[in-house]
Protein backbone atom coordinates (compact mmCIF):
# COMPACT_ATOMS: atom_id res chain seq x y z
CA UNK A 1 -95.98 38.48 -159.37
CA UNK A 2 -98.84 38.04 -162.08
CA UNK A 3 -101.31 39.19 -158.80
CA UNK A 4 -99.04 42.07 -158.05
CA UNK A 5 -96.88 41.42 -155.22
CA UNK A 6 -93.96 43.06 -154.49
CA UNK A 7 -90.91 42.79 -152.64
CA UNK A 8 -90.67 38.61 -153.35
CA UNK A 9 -87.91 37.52 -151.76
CA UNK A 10 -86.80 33.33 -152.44
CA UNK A 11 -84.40 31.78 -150.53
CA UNK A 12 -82.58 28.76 -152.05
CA UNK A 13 -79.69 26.61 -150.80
CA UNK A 14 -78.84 25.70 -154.41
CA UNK A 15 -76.34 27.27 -156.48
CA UNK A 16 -79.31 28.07 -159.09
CA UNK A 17 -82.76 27.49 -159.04
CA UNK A 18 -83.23 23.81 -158.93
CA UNK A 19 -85.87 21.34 -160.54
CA UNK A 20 -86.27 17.47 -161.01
CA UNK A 21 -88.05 15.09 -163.59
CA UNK A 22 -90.63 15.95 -166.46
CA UNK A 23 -93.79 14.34 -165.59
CA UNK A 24 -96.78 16.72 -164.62
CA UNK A 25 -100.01 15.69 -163.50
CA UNK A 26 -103.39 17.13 -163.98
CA UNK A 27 -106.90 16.73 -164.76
CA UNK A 28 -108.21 18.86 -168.03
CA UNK A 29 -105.73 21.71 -169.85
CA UNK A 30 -105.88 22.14 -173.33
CA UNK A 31 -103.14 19.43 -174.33
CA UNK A 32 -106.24 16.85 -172.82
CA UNK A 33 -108.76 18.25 -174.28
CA UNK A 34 -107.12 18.24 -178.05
CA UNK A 35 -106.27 14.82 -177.80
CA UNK A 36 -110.02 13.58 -175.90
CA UNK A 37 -108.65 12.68 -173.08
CA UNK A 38 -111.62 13.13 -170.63
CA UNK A 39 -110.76 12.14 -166.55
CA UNK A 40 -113.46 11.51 -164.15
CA UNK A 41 -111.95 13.84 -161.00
CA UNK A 42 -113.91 11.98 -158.44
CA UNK A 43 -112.82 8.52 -159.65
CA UNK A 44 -108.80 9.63 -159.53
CA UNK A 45 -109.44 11.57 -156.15
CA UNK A 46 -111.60 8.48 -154.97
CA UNK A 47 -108.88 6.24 -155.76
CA UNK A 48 -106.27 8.06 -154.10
CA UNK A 49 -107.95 8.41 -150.95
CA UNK A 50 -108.19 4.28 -151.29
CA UNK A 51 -104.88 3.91 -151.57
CA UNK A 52 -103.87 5.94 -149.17
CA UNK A 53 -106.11 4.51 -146.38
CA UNK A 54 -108.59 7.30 -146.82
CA UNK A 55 -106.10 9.58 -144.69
CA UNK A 56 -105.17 12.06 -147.06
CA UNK A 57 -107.41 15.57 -146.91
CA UNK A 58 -109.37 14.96 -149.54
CA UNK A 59 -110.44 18.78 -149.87
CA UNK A 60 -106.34 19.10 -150.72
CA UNK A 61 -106.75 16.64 -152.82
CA UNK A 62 -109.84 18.45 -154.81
CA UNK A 63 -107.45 21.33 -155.02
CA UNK A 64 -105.58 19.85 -157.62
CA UNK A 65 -107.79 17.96 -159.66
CA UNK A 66 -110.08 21.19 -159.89
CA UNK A 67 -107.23 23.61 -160.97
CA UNK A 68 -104.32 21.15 -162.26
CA UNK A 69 -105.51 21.33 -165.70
CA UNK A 70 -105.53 25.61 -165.56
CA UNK A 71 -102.47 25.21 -164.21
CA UNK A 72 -100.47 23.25 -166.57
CA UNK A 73 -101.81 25.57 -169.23
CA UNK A 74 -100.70 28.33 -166.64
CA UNK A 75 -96.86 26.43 -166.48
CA UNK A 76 -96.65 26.06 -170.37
CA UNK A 77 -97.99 29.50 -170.84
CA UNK A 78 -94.43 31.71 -171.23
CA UNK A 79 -92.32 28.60 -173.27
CA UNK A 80 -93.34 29.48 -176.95
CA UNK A 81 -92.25 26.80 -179.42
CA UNK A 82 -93.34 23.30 -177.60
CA UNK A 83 -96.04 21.32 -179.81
CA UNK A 84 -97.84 18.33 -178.54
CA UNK A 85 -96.73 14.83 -179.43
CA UNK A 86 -99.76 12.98 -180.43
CA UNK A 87 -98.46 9.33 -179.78
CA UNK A 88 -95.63 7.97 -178.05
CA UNK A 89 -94.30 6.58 -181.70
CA UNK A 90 -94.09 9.87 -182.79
CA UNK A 91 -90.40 11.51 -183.25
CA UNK A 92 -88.87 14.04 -181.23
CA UNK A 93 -85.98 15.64 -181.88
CA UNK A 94 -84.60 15.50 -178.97
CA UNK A 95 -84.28 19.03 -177.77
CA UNK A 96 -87.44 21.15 -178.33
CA UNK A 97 -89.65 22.35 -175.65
CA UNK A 98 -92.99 19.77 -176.45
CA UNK A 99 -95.09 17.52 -174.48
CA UNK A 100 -96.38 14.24 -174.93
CA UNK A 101 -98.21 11.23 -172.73
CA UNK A 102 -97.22 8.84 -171.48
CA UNK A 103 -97.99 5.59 -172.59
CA UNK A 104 -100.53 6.84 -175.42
CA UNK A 105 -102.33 5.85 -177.35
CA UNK A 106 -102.68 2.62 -175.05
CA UNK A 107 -102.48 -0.56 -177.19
CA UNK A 108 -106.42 -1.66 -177.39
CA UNK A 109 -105.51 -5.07 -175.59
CA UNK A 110 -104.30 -3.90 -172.48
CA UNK A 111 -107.97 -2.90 -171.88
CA UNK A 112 -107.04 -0.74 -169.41
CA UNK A 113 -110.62 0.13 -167.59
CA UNK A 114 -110.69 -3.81 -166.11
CA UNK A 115 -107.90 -2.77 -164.15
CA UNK A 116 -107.19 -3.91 -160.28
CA UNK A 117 -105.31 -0.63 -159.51
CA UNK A 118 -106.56 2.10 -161.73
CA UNK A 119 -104.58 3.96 -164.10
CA UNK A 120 -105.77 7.61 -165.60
CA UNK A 121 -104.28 9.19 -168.61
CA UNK A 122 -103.46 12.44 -166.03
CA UNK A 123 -99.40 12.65 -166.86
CA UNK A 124 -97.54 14.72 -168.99
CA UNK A 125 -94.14 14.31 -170.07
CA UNK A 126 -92.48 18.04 -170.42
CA UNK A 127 -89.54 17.60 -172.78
CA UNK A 128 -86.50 17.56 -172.82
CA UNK A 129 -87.52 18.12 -168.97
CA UNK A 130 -88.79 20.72 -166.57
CA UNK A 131 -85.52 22.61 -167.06
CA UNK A 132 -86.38 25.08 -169.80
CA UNK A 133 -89.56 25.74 -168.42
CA UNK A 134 -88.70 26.21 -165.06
CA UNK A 135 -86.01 28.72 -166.79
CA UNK A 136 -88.83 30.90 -168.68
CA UNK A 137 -90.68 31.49 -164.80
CA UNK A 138 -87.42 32.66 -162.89
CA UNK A 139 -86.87 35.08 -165.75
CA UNK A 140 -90.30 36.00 -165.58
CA UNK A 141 -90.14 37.06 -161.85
CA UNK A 142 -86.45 38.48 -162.20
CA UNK A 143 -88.01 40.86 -164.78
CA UNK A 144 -90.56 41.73 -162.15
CA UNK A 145 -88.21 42.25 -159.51
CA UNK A 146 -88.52 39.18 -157.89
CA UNK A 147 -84.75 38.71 -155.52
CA UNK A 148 -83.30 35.60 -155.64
CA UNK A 149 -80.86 34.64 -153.07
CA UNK A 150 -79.00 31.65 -154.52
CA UNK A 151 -76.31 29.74 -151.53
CA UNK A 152 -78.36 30.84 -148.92
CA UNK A 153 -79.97 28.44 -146.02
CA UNK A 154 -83.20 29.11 -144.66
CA UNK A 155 -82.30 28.62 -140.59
CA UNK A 156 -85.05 29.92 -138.76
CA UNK A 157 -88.73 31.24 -138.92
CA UNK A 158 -88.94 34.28 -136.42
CA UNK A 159 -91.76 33.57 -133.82
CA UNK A 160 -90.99 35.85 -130.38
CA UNK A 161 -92.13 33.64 -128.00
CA UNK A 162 -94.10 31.50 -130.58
CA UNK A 163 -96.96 33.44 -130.16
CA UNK A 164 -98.32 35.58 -133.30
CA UNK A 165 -97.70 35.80 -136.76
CA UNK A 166 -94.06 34.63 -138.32
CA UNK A 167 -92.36 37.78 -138.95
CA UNK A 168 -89.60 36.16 -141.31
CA UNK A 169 -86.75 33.61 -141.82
CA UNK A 170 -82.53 33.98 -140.51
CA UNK A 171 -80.32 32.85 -143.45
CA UNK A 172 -77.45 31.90 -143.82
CA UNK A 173 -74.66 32.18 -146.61
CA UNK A 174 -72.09 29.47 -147.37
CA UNK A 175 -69.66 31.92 -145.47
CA UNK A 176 -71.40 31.39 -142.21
CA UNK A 177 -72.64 35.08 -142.25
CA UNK A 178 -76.50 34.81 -140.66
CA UNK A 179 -78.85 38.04 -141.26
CA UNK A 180 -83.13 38.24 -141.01
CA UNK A 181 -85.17 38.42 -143.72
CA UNK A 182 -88.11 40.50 -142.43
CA UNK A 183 -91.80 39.37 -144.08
CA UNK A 184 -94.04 42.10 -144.02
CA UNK A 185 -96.95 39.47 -144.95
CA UNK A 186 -95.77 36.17 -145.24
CA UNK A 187 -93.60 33.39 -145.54
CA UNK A 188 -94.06 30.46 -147.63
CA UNK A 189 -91.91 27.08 -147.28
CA UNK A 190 -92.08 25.09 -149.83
CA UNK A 191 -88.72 23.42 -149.11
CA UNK A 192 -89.56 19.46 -150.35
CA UNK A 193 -89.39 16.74 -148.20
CA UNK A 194 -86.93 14.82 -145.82
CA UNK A 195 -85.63 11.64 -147.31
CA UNK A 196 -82.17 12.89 -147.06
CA UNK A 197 -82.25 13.59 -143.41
CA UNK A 198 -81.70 10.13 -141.63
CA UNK A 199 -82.89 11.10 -137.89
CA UNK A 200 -86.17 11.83 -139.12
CA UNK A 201 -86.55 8.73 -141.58
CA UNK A 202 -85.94 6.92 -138.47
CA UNK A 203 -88.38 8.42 -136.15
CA UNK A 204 -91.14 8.71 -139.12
CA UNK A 205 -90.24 6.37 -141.20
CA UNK A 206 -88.24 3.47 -139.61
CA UNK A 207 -89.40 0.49 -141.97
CA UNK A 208 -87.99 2.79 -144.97
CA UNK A 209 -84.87 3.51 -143.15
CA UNK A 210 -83.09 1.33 -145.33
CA UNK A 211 -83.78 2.53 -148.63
CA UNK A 212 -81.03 4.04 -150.83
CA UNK A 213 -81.79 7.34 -151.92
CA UNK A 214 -81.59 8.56 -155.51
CA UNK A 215 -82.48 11.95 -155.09
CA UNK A 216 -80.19 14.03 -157.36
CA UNK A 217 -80.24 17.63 -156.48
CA UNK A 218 -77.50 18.90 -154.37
CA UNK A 219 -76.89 22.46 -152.19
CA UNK A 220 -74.09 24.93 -152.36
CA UNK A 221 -72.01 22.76 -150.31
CA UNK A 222 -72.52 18.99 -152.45
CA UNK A 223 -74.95 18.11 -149.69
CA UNK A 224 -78.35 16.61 -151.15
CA UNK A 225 -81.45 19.27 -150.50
CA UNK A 226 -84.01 16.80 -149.49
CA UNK A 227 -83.46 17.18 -145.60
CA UNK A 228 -86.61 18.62 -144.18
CA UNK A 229 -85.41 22.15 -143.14
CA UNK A 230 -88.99 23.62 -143.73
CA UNK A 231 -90.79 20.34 -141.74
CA UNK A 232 -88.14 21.33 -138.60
CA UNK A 233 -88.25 24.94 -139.02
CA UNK A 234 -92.38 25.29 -138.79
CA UNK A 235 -91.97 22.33 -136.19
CA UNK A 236 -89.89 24.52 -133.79
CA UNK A 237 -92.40 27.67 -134.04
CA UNK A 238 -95.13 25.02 -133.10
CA UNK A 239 -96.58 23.92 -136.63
CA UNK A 240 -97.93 20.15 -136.45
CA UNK A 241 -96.65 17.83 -138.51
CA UNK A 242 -99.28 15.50 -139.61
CA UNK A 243 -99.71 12.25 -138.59
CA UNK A 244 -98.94 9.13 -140.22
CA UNK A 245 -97.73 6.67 -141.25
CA UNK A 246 -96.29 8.62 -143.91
CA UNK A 247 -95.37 7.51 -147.60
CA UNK A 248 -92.15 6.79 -148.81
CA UNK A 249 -91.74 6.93 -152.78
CA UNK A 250 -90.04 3.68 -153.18
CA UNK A 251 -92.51 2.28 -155.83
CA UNK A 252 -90.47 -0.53 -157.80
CA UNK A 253 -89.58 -0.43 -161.44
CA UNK A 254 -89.26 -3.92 -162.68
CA UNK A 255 -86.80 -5.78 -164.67
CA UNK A 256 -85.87 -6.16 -168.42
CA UNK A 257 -89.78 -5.97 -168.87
CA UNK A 258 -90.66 -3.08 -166.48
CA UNK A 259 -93.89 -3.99 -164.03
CA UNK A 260 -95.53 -6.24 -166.53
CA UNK A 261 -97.48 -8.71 -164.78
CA UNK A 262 -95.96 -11.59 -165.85
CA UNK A 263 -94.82 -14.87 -162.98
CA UNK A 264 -93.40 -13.93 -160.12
CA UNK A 265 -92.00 -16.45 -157.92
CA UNK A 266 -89.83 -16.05 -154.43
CA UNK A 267 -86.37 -17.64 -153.77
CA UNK A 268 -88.17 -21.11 -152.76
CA UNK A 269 -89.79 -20.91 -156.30
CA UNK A 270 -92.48 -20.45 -155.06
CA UNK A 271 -95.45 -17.73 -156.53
CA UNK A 272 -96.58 -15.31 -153.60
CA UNK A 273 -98.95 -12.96 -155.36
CA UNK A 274 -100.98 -11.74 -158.08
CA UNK A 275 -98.54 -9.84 -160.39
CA UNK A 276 -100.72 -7.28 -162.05
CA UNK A 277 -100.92 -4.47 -159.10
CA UNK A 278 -98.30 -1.78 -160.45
CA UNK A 279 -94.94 -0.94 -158.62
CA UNK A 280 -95.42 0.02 -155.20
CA UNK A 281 -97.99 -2.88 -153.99
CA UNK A 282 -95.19 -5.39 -155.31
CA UNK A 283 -92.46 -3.45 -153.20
CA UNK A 284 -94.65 -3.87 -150.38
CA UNK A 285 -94.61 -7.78 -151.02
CA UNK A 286 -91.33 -7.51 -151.89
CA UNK A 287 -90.63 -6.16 -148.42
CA UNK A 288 -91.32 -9.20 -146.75
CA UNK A 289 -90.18 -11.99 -148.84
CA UNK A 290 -87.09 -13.64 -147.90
CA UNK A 291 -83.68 -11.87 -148.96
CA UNK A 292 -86.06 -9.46 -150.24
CA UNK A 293 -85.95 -10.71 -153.81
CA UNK A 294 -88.52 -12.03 -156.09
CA UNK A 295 -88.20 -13.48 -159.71
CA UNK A 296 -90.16 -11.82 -162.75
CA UNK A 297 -90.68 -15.98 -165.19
CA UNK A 298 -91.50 -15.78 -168.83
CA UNK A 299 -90.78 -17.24 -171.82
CA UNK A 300 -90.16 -17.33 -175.55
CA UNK A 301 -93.29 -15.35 -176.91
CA UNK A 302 -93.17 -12.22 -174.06
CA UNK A 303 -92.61 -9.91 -177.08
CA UNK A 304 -96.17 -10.42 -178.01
CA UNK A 305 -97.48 -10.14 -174.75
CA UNK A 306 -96.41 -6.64 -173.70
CA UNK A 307 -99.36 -5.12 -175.35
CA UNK A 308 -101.57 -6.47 -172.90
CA UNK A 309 -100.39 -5.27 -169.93
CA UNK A 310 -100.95 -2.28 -167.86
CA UNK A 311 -99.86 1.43 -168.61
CA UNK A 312 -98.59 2.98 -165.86
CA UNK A 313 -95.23 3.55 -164.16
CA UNK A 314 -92.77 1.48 -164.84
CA UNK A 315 -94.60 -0.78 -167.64
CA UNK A 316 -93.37 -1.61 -170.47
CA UNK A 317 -96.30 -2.47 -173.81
CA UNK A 318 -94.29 -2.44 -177.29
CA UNK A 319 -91.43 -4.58 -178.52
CA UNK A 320 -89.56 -2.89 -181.70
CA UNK A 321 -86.95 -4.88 -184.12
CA UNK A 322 -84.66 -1.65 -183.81
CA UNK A 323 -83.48 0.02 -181.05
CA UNK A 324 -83.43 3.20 -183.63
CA UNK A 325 -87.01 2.23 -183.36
CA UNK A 326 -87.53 3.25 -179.51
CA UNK A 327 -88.82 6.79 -179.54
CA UNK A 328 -86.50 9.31 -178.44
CA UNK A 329 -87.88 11.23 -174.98
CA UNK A 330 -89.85 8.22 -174.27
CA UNK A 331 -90.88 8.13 -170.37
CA UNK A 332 -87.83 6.91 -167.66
CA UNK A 333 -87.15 3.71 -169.32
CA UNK A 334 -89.87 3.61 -171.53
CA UNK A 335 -92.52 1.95 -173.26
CA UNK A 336 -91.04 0.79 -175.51
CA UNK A 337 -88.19 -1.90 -175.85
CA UNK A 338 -85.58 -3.67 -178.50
CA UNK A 339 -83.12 -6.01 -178.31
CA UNK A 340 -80.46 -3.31 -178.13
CA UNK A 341 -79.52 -0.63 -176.45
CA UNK A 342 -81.52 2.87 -177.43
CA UNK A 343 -78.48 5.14 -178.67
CA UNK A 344 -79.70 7.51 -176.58
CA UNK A 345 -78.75 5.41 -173.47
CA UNK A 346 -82.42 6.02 -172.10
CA UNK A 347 -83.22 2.64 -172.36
CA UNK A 348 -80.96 -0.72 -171.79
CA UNK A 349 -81.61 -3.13 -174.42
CA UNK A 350 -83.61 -6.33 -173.81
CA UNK A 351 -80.02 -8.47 -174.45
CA UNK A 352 -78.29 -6.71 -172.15
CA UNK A 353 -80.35 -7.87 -168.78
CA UNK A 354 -78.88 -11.65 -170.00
CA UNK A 355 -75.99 -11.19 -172.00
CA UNK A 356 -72.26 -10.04 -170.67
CA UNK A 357 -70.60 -10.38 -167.19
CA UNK A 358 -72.58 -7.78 -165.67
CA UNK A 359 -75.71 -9.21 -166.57
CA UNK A 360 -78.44 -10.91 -163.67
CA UNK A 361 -80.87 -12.45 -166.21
CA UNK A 362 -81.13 -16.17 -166.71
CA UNK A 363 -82.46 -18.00 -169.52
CA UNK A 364 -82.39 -21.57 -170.24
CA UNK A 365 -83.82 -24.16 -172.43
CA UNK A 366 -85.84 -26.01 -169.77
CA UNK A 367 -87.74 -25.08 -166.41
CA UNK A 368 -85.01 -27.73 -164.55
CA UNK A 369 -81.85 -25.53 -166.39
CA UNK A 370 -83.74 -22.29 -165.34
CA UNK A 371 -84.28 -23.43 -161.90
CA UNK A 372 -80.42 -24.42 -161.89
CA UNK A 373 -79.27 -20.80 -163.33
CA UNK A 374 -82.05 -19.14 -160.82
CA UNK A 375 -80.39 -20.95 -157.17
CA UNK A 376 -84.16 -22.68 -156.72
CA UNK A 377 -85.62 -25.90 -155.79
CA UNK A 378 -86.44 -27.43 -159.61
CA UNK A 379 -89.50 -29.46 -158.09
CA UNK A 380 -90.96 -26.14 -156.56
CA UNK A 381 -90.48 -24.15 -159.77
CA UNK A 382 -91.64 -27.06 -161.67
CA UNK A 383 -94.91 -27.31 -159.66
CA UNK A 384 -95.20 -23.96 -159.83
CA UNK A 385 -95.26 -22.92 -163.34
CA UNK A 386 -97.46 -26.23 -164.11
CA UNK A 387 -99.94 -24.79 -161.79
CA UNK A 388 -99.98 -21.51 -163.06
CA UNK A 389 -99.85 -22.79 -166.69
CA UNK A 390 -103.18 -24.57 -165.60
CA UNK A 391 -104.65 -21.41 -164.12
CA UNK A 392 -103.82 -19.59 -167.49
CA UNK A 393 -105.06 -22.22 -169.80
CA UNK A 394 -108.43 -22.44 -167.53
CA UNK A 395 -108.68 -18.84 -167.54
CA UNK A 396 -108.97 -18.08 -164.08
CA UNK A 397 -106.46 -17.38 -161.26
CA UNK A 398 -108.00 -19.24 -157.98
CA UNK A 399 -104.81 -18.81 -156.02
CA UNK A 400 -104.44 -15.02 -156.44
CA UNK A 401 -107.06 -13.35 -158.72
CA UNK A 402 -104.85 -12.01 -161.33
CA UNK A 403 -107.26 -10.89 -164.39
CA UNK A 404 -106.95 -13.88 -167.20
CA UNK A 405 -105.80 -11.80 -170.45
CA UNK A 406 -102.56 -11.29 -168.63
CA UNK A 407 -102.28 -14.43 -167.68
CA UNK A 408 -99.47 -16.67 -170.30
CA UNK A 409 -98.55 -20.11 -169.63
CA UNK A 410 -94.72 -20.47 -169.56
CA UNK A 411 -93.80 -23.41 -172.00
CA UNK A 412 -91.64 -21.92 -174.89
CA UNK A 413 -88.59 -22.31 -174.82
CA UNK A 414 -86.04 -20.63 -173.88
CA UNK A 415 -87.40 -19.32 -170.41
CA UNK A 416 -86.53 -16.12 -168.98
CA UNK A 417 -85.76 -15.09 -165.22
CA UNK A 418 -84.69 -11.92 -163.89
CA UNK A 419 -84.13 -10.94 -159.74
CA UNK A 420 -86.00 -8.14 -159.00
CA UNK A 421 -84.21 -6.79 -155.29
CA UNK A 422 -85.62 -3.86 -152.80
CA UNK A 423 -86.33 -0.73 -154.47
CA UNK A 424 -84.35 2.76 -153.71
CA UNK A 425 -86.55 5.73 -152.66
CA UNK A 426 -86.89 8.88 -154.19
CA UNK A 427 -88.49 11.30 -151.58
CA UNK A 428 -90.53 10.86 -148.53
CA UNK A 429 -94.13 12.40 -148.55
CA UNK A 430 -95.28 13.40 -144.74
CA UNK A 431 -95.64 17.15 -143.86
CA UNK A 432 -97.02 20.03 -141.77
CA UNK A 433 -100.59 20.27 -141.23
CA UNK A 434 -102.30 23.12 -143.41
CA UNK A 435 -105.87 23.88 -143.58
CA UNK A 436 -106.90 24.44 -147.55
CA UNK A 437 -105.62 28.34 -148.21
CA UNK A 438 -101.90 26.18 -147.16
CA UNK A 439 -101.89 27.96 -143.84
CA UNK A 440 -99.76 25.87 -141.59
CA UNK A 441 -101.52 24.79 -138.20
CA UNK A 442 -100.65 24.73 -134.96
CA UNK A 443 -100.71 20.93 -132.54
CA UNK A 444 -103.82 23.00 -131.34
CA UNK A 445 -104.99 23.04 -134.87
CA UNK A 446 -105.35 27.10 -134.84
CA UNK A 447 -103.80 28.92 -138.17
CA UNK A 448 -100.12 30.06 -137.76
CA UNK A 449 -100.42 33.39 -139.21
CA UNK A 450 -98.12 34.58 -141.60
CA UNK A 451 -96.60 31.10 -142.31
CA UNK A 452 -97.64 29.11 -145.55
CA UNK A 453 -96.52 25.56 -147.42
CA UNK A 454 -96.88 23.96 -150.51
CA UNK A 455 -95.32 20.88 -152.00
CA UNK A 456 -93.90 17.79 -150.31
CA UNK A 457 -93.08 20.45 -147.09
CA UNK A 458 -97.36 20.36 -146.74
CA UNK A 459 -99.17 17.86 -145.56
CA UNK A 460 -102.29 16.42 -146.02
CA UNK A 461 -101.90 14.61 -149.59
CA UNK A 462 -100.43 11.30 -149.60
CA UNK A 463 -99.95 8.82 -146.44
CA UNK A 464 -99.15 5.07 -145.73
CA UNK A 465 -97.68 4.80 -149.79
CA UNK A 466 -97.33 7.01 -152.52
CA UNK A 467 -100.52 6.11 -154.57
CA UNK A 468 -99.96 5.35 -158.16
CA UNK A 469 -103.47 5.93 -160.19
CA UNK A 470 -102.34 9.59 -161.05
CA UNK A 471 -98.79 9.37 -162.46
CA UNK A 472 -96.73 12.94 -161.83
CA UNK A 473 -99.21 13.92 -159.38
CA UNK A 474 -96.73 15.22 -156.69
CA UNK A 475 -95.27 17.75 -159.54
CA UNK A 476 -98.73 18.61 -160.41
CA UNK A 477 -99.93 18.95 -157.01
CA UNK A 478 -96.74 21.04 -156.59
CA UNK A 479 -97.35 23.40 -159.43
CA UNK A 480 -101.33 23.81 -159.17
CA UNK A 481 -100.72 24.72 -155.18
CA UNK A 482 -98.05 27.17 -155.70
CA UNK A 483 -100.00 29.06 -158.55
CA UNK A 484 -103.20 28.92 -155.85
CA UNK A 485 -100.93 30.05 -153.04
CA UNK A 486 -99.20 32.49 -154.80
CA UNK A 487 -102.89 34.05 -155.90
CA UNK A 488 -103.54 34.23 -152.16
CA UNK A 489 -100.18 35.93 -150.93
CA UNK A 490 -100.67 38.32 -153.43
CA UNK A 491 -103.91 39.42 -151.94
CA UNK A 492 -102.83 40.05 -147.80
């Protein structure tokens, strides 16, 4: 629209025009810059590609860490009123549009830059969410003309005889009534991914099969969005999908005290790795312990210890007497935790993991009493802890190579234990081949003309797991595309 195309047509099986989360990725923007936050691109890209078994196209990749920071400026642009929150202590009021980091400033002991698995200061979290925002861009292209067909599924690309350029899409209203949508230059899917549809988790996906899904939006008929109409529809005018093995989001969470890399020990009491490697390296361990449950061990002084551990997803680095004390709009379940519930209901109280009917924790006065509460052998536990109490105190790990400063022996009383069970997965990353102006390909590799993708419907960014050194990546990557693409559209 800003480019000057006309005649936009968007087709969505919503009710409305739909959104998810807050967190936005990018390198640079001006919210970075006033706070000095300076991000080596090749370092994040670098590490992705790692993480991802160097699979990923990295020139995709570049895409977004070149223009994600213009971008987010670009995305912020029409929502006058937000103002950057300098700190994660700082207030919010708990409705205006504003942005803060996550996890910043980082406390000065968790010395971030001797991390195992990177993490860069590249998320922002858009507050309250990405509603409003999202709200001040679909008024911006209504006022330009822009049609929005809300209720409607996308059915089919038209492709005579696959051959040639897509000439446009069959739709279909909740009514059953079908009609074309003719595309004078183009048509762009950018339809998410497929975690919701269960016949192609199994044939892409079949070790993630069983994986409960959490993804909240919904269609016009109740029926969750996520189900890979865009991946099927380029698939049956001959677009490749890419190859694999592609990368579930089912990074883990953590307990009472998030992802912190304190003990973790199996159902044998046993410890099976080093603890300090972020959310979805533990799931992957997780995946192939026994009963598929592991035990997060620590003891009386843990409130002290948060500040020294990592600051990405799922983490948790500052303990507060109040839960008035949590800041409100804090990321997911936040940094931050008290004893109590935040009144917000953001953020479950430390107490309430052990305390009450409902609650999994155990705690007990002695390793034997916490091995009774926990189901384990004591003498395994007992060995256990001794040995890693002996690690700690000797500051370094020989069995698994955790890093030393994160390393706390476990003999104040009373002793903690919490289960920690397979994860739930969000969405599925894996999608259509694209060269890097997000023209789909062919299984020949030649350009499909008139047929474009963006978002988790393109492929090319993240494969084997969903790397976690850039948090909010996938909305970044998903916002910085579609402003590139949308520059290109408006040029044919």
């Amino acid at each position: 629209v800003e480019n000057g195309a006309k005649s936009i047509v968007v087709v969505e099986k919503g009710d409305t025009w739909q959104y998810r989360s807050n967190q936005i990725g990018c390198i640079g923007g001006k919210i970075q810059e006033g706070l000095g936050i300076k991000i080596d691109k090749n370092a994040v890209v670098g590490q992705i590609m790692k993480e991802c078994g160097y699979r990923p196209n990295q020139r995709i990749l570049n895409l977004w860490a070149d223009y994600s920071g213009e971008a987010f400026d670009w995305y912020l642009a029409p929502s006058e009123g937000q103002y950057v929150i300098e700190a994660e202590s700082d207030p919010y009021d708990g409705t205006s549009m504003s942005v803060r980091k996550m996890h910043w400033p980082h406390p000065a002991e968790a010395n971030v830059a001797e991390n195992f698995y990177p993490i860069f200061d590249d998320c922002q979290i858009c507050l309250p969410d990405n509603g409003p925002y999202i709200e001040n861009m679909v008024k911006i292209c209504e006022d330009a003309g822009v049609q929005f067909l809300y209720a409607t599924f996308a059915r089919q690309l038209v492709r005579p005889n696959n051959a040639g350029r897509v000439e446009g899409v069959i739709v279909e209203d909740t009514h059953g009534t079908l009609k074309r949508i003719n595309a004078a230059k183009a048509v762009l899917l950018a339809t998410g991914d497929y975690a919701s549809n269960a016949e192609m988790m199994s044939y892409y996906v079949p070790w993630a099969e069983r994986f409960t899904s959490i993804f909240p939006n919904t269609d016009a008929l109740g029926e969750k969005t996520n189900t890979g109409d865009g991946h099927q529809m380029g698939m049956w005018v001959g677009a490749k999908m890419e190859d694999g093995p592609h990368a579930p989001m089912t990074h883990h969470l953590g307990g009472p005290l998030g992802m912190d890399g304190f003990l973790l020990v199996d159902v044998f009491g046993a410890r099976f790795m080093n603890e300090d490697v972020g959310g979805q390296p533990f799931q992957n361990q997780l995946s192939r312990l026994p009963k598929k449950t592991a035990w997060q061990i620590f003891d009386a002084r843990w409130k002290d210890q948060l500040k020294h551990m990592d600051t990405g997803h799922g983490n948790v680095n500052w303990f507060v007497e109040s839960a008035s004390d949590v800041p409100n709009g804090s990321y997911g379940k936040n940094a931050y935790i008290a004893l109590e519930d935040n009144e917000d209901g953001n953020t479950p109280g430390f107490n309430s993991y052990f305390e009450g009917e409902q609650a999994q924790g155990k705690t007990a006065n002695s390793i034997a009493e916490l091995a009774a509460a926990m189901g384990v052998d004591e003498a395994t536990l007992t060995a256990t802890i001794e040995r890693y109490n002996e690690l700690a105190r000797a500051g370094s790990d020989n069995d698994f190579g955790k890093r030393a400063d994160r390393m706390f022996p476990i003999e104040e009383s009373p002793f903690y234990a919490y289960p920690l069970t397979d994860t739930v997965i969000l969405v599925n990353m894996g999608g259509l081949q694209t060269d890097t102006g997000f023209r789909v390909l062919d299984t020949e590799d030649e350009v499909i003309e008139g047929l474009y993708t963006v978002g988790n419907t393109q492929g090319g960014r993240f494969l084997v797991d969903y790397p976690l050194p850039a948090p909010g990546i996938s909305h970044g990557m998903a916002i910085t595309h579609g402003m590139l693409v949308g520059r290109i559209l408006a040029t044919l």
